[in-house]
C-alpha atoms as a PDB file:
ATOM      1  CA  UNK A   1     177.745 143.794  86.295  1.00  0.00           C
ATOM      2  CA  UNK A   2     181.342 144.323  87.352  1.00  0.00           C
ATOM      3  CA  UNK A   3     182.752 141.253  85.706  1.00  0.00           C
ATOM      4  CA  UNK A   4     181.153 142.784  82.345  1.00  0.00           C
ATOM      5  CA  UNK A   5     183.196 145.926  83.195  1.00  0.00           C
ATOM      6  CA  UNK A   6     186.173 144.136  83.491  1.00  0.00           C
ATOM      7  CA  UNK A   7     185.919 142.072  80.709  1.00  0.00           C
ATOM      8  CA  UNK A   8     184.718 144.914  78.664  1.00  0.00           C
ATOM      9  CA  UNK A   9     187.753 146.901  79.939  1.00  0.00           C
ATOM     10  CA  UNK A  10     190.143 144.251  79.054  1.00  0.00           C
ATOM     11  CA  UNK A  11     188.755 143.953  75.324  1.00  0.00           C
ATOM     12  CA  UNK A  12     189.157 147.188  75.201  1.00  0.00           C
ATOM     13  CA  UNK A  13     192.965 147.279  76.374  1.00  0.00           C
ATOM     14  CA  UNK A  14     193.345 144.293  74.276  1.00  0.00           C
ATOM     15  CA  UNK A  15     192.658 145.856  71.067  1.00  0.00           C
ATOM     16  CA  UNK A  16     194.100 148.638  71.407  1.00  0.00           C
ATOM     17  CA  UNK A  17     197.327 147.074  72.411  1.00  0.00           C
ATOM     18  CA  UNK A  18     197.531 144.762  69.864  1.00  0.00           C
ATOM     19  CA  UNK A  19     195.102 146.449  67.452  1.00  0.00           C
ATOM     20  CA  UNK A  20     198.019 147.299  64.976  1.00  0.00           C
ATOM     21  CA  UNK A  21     197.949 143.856  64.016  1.00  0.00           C
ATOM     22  CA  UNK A  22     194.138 143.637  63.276  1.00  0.00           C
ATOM     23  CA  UNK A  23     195.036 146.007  60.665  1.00  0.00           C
ATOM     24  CA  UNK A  24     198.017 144.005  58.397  1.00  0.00           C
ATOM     25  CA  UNK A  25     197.013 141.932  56.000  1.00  0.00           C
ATOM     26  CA  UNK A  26     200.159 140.053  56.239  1.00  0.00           C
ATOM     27  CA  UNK A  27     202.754 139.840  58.400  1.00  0.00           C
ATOM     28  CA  UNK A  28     206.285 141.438  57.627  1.00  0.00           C
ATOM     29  CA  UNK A  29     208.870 138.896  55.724  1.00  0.00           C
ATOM     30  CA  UNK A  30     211.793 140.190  54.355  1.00  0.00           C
ATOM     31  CA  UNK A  31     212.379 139.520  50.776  1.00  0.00           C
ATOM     32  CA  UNK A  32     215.483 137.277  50.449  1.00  0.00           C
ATOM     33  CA  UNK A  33     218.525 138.979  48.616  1.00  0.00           C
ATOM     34  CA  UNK A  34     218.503 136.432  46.003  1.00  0.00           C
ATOM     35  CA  UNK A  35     214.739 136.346  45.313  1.00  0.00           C
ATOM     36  CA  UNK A  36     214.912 140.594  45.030  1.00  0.00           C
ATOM     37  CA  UNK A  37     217.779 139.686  42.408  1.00  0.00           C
ATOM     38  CA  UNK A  38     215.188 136.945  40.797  1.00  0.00           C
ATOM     39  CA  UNK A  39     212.546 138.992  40.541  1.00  0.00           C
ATOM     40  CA  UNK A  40     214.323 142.302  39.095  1.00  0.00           C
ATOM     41  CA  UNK A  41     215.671 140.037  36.249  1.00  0.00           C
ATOM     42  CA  UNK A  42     212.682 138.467  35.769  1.00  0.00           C
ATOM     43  CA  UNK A  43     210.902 141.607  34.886  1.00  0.00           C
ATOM     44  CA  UNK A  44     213.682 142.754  32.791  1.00  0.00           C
ATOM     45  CA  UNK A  45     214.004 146.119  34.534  1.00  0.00           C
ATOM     46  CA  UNK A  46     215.593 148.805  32.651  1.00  0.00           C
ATOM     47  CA  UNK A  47     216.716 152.525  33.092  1.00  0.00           C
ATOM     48  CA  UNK A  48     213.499 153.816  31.698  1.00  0.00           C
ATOM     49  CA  UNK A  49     211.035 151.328  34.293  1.00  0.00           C
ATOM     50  CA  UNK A  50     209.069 152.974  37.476  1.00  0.00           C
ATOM     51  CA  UNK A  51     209.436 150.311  40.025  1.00  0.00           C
ATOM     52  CA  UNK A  52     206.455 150.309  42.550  1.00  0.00           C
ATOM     53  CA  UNK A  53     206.451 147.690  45.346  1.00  0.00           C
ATOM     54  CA  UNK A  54     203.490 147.434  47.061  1.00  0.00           C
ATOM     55  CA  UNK A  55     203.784 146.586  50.717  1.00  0.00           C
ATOM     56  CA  UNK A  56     207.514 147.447  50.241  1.00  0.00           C
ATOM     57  CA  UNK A  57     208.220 146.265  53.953  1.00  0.00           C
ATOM     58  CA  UNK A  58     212.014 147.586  54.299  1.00  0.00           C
ATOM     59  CA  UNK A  59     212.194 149.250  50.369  1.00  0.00           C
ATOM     60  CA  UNK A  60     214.731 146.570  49.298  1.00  0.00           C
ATOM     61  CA  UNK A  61     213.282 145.943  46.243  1.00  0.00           C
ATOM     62  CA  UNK A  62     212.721 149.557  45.132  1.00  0.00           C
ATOM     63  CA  UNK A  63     216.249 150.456  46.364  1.00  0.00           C
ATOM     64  CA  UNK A  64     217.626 147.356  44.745  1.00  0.00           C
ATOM     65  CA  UNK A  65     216.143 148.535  41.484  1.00  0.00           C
ATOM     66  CA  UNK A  66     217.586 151.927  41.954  1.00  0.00           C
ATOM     67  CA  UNK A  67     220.964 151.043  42.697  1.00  0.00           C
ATOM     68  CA  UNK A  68     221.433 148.240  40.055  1.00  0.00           C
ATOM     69  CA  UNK A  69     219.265 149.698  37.410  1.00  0.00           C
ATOM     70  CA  UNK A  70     218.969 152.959  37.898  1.00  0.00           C
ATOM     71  CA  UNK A  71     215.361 153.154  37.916  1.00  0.00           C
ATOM     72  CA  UNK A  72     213.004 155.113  39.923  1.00  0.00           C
ATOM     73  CA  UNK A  73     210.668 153.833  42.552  1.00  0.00           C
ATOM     74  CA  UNK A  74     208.078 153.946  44.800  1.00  0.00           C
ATOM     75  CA  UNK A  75     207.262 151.430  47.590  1.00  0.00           C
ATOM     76  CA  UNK A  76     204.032 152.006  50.088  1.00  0.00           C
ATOM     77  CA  UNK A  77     203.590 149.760  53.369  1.00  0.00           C
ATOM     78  CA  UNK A  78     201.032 150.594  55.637  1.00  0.00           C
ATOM     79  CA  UNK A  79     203.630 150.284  58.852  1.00  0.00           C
ATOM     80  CA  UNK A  80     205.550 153.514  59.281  1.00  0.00           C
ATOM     81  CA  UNK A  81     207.935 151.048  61.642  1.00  0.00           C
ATOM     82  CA  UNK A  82     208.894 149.906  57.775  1.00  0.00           C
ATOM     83  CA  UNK A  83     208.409 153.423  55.879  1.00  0.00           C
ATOM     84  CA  UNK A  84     211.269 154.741  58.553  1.00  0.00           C
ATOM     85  CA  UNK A  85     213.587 151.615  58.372  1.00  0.00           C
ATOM     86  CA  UNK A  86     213.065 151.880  54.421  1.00  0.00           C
ATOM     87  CA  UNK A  87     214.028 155.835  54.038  1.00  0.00           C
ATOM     88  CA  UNK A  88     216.728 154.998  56.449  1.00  0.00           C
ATOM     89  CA  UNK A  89     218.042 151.932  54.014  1.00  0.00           C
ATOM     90  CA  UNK A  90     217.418 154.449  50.933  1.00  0.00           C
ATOM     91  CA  UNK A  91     219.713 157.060  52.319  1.00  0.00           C
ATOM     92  CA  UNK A  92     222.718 154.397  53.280  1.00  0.00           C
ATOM     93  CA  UNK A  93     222.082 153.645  49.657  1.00  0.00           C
ATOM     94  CA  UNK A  94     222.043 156.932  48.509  1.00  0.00           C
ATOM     95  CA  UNK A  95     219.085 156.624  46.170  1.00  0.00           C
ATOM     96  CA  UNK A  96     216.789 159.078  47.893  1.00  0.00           C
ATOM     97  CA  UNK A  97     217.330 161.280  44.484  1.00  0.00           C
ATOM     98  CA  UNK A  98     215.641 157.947  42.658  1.00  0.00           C
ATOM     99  CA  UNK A  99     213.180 156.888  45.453  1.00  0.00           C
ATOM    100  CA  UNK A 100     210.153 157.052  47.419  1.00  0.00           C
ATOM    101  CA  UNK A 101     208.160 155.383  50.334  1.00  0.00           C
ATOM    102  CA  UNK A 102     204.599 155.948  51.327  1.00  0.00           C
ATOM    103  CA  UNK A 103     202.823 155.193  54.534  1.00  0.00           C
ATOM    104  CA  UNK A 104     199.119 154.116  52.964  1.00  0.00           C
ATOM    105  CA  UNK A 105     197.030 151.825  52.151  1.00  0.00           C
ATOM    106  CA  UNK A 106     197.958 149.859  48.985  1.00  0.00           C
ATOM    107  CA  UNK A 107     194.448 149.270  47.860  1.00  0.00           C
ATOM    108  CA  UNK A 108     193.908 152.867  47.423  1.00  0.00           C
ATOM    109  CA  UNK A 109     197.112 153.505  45.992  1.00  0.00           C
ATOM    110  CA  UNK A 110     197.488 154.863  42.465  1.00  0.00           C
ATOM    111  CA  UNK A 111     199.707 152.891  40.764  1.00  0.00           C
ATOM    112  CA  UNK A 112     199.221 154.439  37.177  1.00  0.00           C
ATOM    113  CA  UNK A 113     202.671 155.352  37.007  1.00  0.00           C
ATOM    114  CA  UNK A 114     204.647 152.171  37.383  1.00  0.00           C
ATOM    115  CA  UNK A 115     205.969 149.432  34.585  1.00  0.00           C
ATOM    116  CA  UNK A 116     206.773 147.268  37.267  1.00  0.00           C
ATOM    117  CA  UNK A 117     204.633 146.099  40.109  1.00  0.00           C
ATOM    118  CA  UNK A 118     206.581 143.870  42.370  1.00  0.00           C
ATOM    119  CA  UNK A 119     204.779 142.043  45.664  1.00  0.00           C
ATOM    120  CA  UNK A 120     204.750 139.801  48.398  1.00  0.00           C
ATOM    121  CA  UNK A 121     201.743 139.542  49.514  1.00  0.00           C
ATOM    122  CA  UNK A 122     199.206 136.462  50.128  1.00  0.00           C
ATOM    123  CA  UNK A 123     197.238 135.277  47.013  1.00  0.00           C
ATOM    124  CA  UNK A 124     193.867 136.377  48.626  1.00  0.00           C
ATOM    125  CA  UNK A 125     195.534 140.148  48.541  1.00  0.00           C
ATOM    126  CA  UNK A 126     197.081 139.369  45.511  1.00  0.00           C
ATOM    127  CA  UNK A 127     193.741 138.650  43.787  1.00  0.00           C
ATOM    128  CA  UNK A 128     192.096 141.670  45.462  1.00  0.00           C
ATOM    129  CA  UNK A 129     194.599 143.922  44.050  1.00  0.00           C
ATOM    130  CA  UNK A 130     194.217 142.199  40.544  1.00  0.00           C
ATOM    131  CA  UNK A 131     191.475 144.529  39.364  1.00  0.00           C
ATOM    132  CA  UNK A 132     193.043 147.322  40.210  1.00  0.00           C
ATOM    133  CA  UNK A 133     196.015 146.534  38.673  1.00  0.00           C
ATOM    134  CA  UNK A 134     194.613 145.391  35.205  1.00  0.00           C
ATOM    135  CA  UNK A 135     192.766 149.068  35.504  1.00  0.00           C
ATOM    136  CA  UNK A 136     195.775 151.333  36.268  1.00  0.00           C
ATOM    137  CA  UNK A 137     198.592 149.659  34.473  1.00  0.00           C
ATOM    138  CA  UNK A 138     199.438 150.450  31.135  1.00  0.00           C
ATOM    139  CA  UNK A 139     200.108 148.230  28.801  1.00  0.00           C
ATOM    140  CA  UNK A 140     203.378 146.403  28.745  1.00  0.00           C
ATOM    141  CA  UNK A 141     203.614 147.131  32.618  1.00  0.00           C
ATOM    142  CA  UNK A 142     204.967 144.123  33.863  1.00  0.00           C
ATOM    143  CA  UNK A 143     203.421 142.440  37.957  1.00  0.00           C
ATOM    144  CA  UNK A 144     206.098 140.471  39.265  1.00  0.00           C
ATOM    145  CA  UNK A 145     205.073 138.131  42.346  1.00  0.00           C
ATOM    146  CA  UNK A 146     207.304 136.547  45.451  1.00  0.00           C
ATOM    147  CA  UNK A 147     205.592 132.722  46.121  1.00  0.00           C
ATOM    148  CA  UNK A 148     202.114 133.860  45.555  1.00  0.00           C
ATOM    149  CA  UNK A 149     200.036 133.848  42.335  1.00  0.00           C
ATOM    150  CA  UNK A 150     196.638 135.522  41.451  1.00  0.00           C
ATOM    151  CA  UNK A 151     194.200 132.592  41.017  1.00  0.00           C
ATOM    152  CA  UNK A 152     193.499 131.680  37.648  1.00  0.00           C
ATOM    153  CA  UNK A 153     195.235 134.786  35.853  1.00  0.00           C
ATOM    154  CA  UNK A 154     197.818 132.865  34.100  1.00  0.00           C
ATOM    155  CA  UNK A 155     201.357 134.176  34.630  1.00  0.00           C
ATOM    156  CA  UNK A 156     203.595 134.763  31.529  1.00  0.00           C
ATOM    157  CA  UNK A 157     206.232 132.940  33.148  1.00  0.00           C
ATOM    158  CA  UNK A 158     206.684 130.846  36.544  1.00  0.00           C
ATOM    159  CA  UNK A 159     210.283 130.486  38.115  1.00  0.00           C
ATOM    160  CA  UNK A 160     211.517 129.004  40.623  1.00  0.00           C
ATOM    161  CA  UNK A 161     214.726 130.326  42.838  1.00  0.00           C
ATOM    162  CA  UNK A 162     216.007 128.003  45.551  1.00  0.00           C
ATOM    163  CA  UNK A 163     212.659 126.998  46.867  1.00  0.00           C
ATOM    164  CA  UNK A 164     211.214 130.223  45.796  1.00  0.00           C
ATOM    165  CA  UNK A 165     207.929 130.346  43.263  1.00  0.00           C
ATOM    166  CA  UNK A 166     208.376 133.863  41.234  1.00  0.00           C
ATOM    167  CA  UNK A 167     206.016 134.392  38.725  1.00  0.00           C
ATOM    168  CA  UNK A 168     205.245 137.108  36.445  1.00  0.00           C
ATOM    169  CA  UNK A 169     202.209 138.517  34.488  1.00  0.00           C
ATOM    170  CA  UNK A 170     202.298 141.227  31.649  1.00  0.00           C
ATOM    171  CA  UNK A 171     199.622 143.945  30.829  1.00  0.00           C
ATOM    172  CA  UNK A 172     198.311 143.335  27.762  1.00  0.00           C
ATOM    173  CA  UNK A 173     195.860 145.505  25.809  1.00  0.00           C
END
């Protein structure tokens, strides 16, 4: 009976020490400077666009968007280690007029607003999200993808960067 305690007990301390994990879907990899540059280009982001980058990790991409293109953004992340680190980055930037980042869950996100989705996420998320993102986008909107595509939706065009797979899909009607 004791030893159940104790195991019990050290479950317990287990999960909750390392529970945070348990929750991520992926683990946090910066997006390489070069691939952010890719990826922008690649969805021919203008002015006008509403970048959203979902599980925006640091906000590179949405500040990179900002800063180069002037557009506004969005990124959500479900670590508020990242959310912190990525309103810190926006104000060195000093696109916190132009930007925002959201601790929450992506999945439950609406994303209605964007013309560009950018992510960097496995393809098992990727094709989760793929539903949601054929719903909510409008027309036009443009999903742009770092290294992982979504199954057997066929991407408008592939590219590849210095070892890097972009691709990217467009709404249509």
């Amino acid at each position: 009976m004791k030893k159940c305690k104790i195991f019990t007990l050290m479950l317990l301390i287990g999960f909750f020490t390392s529970g945070w994990a348990f929750c991520q879907d992926v683990v946090y990899v910066p997006t390489r400077p070069f691939v952010v540059d890719a990826m922008l280009q690649l969805a021919n982001v203008q002015k006008t666009d509403i970048v959203y980058d979902l599980g925006c990790g640091d906000g590179r991409l949405v500040i990179a968007a900002a800063k180069n293109y002037g557009t506004r953004g969005k990124g959500i992340d479900i670590d508020p280690e990242r959310i912190e680190e990525a309103n810190k980055n926006a104000q060195e930037a000093g696109v916190t007029d132009k930007v925002e980042f959201v601790l929450g869950n992506l999945f439950e996100a609406d994303v209605s607003e964007a013309t560009v989705v950018t992510l960097f996420l496995l393809e098992s998320l990727n094709l989760k999200l793929r539903p949601k993102l054929l719903e909510q986008l409008k027309p036009g909107s443009r999903v742009v993808s770092n290294t992982f595509s979504m199954g057997d939706w066929v991407p408008d065009t592939v590219l590849s960067v210095d070892g890097y797979t972009i691709y990217l899909w467009t709404i249509k009607e």
